[in-house]
N, C-alpha and C. Protein backbone atom coordinates (compact mmCIF):
# COMPACT_ATOMS: atom_id res chain seq x y z
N UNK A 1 0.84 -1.17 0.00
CA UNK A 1 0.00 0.00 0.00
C UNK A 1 0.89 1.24 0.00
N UNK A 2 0.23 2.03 -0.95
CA UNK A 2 1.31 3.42 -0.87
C UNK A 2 0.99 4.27 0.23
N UNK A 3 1.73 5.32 0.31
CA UNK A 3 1.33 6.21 1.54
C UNK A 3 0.35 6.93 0.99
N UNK A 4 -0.05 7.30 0.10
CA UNK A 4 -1.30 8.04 -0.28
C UNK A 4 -2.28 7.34 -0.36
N UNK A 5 -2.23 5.98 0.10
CA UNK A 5 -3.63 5.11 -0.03
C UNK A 5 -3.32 5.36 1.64
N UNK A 6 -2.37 5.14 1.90
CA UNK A 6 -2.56 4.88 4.25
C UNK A 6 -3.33 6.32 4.32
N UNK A 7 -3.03 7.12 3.90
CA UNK A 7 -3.23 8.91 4.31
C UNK A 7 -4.99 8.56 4.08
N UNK A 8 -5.33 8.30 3.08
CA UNK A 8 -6.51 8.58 1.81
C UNK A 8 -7.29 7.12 3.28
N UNK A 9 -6.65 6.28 3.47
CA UNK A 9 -7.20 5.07 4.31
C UNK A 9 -7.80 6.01 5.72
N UNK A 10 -6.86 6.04 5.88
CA UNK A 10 -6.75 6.58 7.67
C UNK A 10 -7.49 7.66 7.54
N UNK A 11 -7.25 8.95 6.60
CA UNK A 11 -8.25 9.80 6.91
C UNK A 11 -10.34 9.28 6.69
N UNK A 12 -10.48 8.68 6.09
CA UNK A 12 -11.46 7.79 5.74
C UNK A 12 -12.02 7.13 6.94
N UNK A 13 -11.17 5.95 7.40
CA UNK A 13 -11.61 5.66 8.96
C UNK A 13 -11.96 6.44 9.69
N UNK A 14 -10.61 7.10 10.11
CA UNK A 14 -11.00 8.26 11.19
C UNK A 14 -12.24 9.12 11.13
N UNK A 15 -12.33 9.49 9.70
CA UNK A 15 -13.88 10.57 9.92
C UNK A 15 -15.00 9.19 9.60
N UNK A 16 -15.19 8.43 9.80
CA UNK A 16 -16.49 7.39 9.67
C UNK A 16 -16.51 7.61 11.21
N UNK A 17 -15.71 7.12 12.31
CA UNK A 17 -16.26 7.02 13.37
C UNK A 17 -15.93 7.84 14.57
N UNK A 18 -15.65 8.97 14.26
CA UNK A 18 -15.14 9.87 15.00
C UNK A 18 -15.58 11.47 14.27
N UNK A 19 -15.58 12.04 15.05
CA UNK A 19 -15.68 14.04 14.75
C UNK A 19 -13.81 14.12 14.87
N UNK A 20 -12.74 13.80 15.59
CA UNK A 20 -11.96 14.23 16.06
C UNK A 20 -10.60 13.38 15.40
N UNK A 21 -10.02 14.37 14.67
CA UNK A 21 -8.87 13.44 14.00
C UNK A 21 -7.63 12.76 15.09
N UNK A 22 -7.10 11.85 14.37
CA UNK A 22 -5.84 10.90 15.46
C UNK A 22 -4.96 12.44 15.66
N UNK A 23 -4.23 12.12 16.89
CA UNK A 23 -3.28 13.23 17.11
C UNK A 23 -1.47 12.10 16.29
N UNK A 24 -0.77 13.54 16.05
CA UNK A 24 0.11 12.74 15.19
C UNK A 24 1.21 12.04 16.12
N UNK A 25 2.22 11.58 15.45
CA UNK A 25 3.07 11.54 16.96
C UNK A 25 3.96 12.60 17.31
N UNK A 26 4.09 12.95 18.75
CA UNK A 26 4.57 13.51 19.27
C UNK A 26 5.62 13.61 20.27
N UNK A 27 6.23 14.79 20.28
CA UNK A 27 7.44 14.77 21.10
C UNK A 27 7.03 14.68 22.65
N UNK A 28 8.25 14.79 22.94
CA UNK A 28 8.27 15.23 24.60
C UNK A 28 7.97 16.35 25.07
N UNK A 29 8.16 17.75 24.09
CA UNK A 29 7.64 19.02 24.32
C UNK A 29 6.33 19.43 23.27
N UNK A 30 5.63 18.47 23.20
CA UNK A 30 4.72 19.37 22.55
C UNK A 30 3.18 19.69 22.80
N UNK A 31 2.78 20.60 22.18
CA UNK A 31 1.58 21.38 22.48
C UNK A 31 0.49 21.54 21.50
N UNK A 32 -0.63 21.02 21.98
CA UNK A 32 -1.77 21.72 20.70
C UNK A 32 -1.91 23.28 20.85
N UNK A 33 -1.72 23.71 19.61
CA UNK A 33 -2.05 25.43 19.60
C UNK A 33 -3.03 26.04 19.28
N UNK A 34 -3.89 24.72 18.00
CA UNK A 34 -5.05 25.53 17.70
C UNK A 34 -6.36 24.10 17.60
N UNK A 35 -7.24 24.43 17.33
CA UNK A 35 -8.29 23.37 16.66
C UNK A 35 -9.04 24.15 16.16
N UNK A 36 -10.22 23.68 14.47
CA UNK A 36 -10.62 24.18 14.18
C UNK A 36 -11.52 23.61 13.71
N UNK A 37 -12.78 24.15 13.76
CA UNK A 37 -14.12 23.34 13.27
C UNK A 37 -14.76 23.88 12.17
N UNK A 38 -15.38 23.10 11.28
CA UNK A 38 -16.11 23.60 10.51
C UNK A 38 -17.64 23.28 11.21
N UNK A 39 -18.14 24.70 11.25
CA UNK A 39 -19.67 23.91 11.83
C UNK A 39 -20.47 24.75 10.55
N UNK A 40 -21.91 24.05 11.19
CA UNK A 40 -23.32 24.36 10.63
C UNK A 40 -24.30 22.61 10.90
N UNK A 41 -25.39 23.81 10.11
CA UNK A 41 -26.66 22.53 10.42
C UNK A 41 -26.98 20.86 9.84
N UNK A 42 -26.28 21.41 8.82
CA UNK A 42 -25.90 19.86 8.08
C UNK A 42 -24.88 19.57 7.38
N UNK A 43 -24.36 18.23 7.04
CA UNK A 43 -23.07 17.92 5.93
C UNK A 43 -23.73 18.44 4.86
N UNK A 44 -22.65 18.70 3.98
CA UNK A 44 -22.26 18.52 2.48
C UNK A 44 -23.13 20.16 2.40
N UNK A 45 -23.01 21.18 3.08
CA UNK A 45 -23.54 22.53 3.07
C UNK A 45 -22.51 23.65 2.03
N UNK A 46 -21.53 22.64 2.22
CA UNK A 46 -20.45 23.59 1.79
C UNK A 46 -19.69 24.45 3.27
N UNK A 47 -18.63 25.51 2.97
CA UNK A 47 -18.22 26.07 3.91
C UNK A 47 -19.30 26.76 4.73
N UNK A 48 -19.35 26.70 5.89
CA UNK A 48 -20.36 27.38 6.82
C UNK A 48 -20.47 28.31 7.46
N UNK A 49 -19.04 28.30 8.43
CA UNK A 49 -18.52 28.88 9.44
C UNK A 49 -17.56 27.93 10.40
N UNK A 50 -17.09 28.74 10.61
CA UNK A 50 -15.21 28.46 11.24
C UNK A 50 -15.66 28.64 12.72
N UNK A 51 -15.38 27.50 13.23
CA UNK A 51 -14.60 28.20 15.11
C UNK A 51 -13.39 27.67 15.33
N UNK A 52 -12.65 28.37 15.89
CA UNK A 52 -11.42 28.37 16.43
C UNK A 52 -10.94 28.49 17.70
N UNK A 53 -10.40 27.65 18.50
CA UNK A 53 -9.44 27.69 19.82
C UNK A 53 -8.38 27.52 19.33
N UNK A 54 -7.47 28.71 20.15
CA UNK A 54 -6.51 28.70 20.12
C UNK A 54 -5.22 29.09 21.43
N UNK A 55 -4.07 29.29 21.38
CA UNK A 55 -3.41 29.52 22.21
C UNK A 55 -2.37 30.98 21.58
N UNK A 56 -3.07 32.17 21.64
CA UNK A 56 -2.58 33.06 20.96
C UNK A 56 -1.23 33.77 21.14
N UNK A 57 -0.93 33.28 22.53
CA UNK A 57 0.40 34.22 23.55
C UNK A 57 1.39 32.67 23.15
N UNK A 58 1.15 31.66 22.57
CA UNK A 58 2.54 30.48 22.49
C UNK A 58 3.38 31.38 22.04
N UNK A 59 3.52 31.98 21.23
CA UNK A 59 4.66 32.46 20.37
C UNK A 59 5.33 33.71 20.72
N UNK A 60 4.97 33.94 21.71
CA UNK A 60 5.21 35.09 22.55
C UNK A 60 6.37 35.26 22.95
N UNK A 61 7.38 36.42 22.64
CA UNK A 61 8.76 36.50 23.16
C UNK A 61 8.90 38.02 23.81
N UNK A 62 9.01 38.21 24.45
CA UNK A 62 9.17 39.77 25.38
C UNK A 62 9.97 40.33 24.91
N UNK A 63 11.54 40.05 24.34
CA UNK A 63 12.32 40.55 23.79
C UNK A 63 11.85 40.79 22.60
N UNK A 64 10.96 40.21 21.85
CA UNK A 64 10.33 40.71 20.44
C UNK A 64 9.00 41.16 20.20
N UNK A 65 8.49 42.16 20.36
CA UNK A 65 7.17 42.24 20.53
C UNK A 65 6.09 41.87 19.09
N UNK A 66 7.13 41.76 18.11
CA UNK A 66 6.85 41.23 17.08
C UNK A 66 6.76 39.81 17.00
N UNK A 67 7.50 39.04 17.74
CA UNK A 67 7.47 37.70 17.74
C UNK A 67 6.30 36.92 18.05
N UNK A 68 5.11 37.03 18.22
CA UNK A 68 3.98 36.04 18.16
C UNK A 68 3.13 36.23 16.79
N UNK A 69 3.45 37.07 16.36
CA UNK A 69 2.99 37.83 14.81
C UNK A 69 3.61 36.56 13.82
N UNK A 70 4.92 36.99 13.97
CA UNK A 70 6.10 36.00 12.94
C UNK A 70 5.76 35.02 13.26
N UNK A 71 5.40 34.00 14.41
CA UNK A 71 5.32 32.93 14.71
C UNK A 71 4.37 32.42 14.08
N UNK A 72 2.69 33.10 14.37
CA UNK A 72 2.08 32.83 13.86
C UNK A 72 2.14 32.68 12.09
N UNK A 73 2.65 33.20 11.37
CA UNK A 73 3.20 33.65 10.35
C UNK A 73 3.70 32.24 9.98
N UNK A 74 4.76 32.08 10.30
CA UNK A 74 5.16 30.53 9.90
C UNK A 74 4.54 29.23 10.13
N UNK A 75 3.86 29.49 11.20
CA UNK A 75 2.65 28.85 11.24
C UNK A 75 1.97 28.00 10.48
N UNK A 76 1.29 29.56 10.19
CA UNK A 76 0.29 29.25 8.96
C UNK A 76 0.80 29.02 7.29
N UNK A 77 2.08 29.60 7.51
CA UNK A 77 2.73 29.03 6.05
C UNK A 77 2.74 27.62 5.78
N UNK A 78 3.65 27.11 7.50
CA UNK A 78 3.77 25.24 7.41
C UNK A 78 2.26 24.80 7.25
N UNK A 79 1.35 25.51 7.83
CA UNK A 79 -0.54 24.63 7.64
C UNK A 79 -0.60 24.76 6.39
N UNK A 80 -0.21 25.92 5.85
CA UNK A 80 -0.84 25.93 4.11
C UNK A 80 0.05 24.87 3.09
N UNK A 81 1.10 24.44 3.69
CA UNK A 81 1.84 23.50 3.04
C UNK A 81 1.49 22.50 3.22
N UNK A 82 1.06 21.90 4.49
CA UNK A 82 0.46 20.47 4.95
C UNK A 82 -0.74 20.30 4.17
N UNK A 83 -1.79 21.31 4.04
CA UNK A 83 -2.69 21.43 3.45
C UNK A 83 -2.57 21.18 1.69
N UNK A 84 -1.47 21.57 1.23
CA UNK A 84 -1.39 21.67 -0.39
C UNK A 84 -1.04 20.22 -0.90
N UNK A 85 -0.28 19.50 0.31
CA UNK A 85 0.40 18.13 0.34
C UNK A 85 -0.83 16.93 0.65
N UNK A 86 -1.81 17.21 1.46
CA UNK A 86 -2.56 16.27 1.34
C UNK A 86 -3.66 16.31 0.10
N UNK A 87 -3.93 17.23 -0.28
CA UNK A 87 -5.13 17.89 -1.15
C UNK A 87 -4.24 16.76 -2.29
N UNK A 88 -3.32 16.97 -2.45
CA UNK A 88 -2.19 16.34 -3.43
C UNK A 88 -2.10 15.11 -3.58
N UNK A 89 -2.44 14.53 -2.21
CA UNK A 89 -2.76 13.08 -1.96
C UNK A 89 -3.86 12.36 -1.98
N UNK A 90 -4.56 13.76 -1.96
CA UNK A 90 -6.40 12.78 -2.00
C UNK A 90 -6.92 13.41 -3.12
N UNK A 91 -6.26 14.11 -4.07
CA UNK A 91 -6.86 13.98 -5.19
C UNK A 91 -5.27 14.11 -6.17
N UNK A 92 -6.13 14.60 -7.56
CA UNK A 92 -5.15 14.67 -8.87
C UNK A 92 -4.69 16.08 -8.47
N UNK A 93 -4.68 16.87 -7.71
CA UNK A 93 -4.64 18.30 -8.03
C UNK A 93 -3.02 17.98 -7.97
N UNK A 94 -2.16 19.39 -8.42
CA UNK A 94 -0.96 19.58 -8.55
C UNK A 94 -0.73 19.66 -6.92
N UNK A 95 0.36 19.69 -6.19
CA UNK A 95 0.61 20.05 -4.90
C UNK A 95 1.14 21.97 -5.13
N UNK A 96 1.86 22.25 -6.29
CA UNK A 96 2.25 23.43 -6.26
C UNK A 96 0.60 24.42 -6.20
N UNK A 97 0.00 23.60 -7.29
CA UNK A 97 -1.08 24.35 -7.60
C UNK A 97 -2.29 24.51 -6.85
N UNK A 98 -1.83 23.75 -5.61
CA UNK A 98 -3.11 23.51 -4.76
C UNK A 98 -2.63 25.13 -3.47
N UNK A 99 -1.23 24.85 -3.40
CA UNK A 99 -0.99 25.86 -2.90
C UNK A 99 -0.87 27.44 -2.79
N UNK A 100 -0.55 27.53 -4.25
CA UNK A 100 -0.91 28.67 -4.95
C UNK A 100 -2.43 28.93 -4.57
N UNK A 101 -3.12 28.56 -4.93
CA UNK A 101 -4.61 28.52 -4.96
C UNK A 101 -4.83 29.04 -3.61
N UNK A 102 -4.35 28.21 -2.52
CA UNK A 102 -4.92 28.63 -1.00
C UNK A 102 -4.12 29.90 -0.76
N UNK A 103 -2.86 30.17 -1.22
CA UNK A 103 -2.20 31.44 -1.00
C UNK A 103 -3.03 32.51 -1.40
N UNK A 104 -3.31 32.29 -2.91
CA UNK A 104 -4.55 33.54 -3.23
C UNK A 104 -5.58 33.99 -2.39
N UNK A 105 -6.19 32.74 -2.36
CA UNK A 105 -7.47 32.67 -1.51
C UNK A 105 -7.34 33.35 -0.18
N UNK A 106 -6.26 33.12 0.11
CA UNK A 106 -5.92 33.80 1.67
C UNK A 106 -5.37 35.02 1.65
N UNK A 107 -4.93 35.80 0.80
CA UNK A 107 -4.75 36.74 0.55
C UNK A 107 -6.22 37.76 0.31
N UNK A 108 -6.80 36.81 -0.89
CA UNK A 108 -8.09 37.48 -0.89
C UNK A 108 -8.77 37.56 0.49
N UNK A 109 -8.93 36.52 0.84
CA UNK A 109 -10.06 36.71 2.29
C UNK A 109 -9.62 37.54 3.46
N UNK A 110 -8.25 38.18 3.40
CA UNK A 110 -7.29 38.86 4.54
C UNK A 110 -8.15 40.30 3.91
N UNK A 111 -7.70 40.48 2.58
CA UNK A 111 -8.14 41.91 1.77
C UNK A 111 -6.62 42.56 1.90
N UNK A 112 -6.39 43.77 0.76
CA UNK A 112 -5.45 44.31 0.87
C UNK A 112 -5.03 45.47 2.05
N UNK A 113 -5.59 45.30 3.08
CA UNK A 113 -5.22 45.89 3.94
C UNK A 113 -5.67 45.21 5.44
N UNK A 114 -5.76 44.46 5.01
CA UNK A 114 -5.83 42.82 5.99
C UNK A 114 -6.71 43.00 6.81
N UNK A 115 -7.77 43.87 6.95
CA UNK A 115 -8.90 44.23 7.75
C UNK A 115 -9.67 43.28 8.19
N UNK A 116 -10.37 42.72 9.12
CA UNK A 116 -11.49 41.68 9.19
C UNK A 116 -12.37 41.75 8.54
N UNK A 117 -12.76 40.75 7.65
CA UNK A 117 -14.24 41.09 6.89
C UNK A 117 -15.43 40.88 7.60
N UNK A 118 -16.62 41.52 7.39
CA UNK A 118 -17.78 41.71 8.10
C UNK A 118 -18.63 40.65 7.52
């Protein structure tokens, strides 16, 4: 079995009998930082609405007051990569092109002056 059938397997199991994906393996120091749900009233609605927990001060350095910004920052670069890599695996899409795509998209949904949208 290839690893894109275990990935394509396992993610498959896991959401049949569970809401809550396997945690991966982990170190000796590590921490969940965020979780994120897609909710609404029924499947297959399409996107709905987002909730989010998170741990916003992890990245927090006193000497940098910029540093939970950047953190977050790389962050979300490594999620948008994990993200472009499985999309890659569970379907035909390109992995470059899947990424590109969410880069836009996230750019668009920030807006050019990164405001919250209403």
């Amino acid at each position: 079995m290839t690893t894109d059938a275990k990935r394509e397997g396992l993610y498959a199991a896991t959401m049949a009998t569970t809401d809550e994906l396997p945690k991966p393996p982990l170190t000796e120091h590590s921490i969940e930082i965020v979780r994120l749900w897609l909710c609404g009233d029924k499947p297959g609605d399409g996107l709905r609405g987002l909730r989010v927990m998170l741990r916003a001060g992890v990245f927090s350095d006193p000497m940098n007051p910029r540093g939970g910004s950047i953190g977050w920052g790389m962050a979300l670069a490594d999620l948008a990569r994990e993200v472009a890599e499985g999309l890659a695996a569970a379907t035909d899409v390109d992995e470059g092109i899947a990424l590109a795509n969410i880069m836009h998209t996230f750019m668009a949904e920030l807006g050019t002056s990164g405001e919250k949208k209403q």
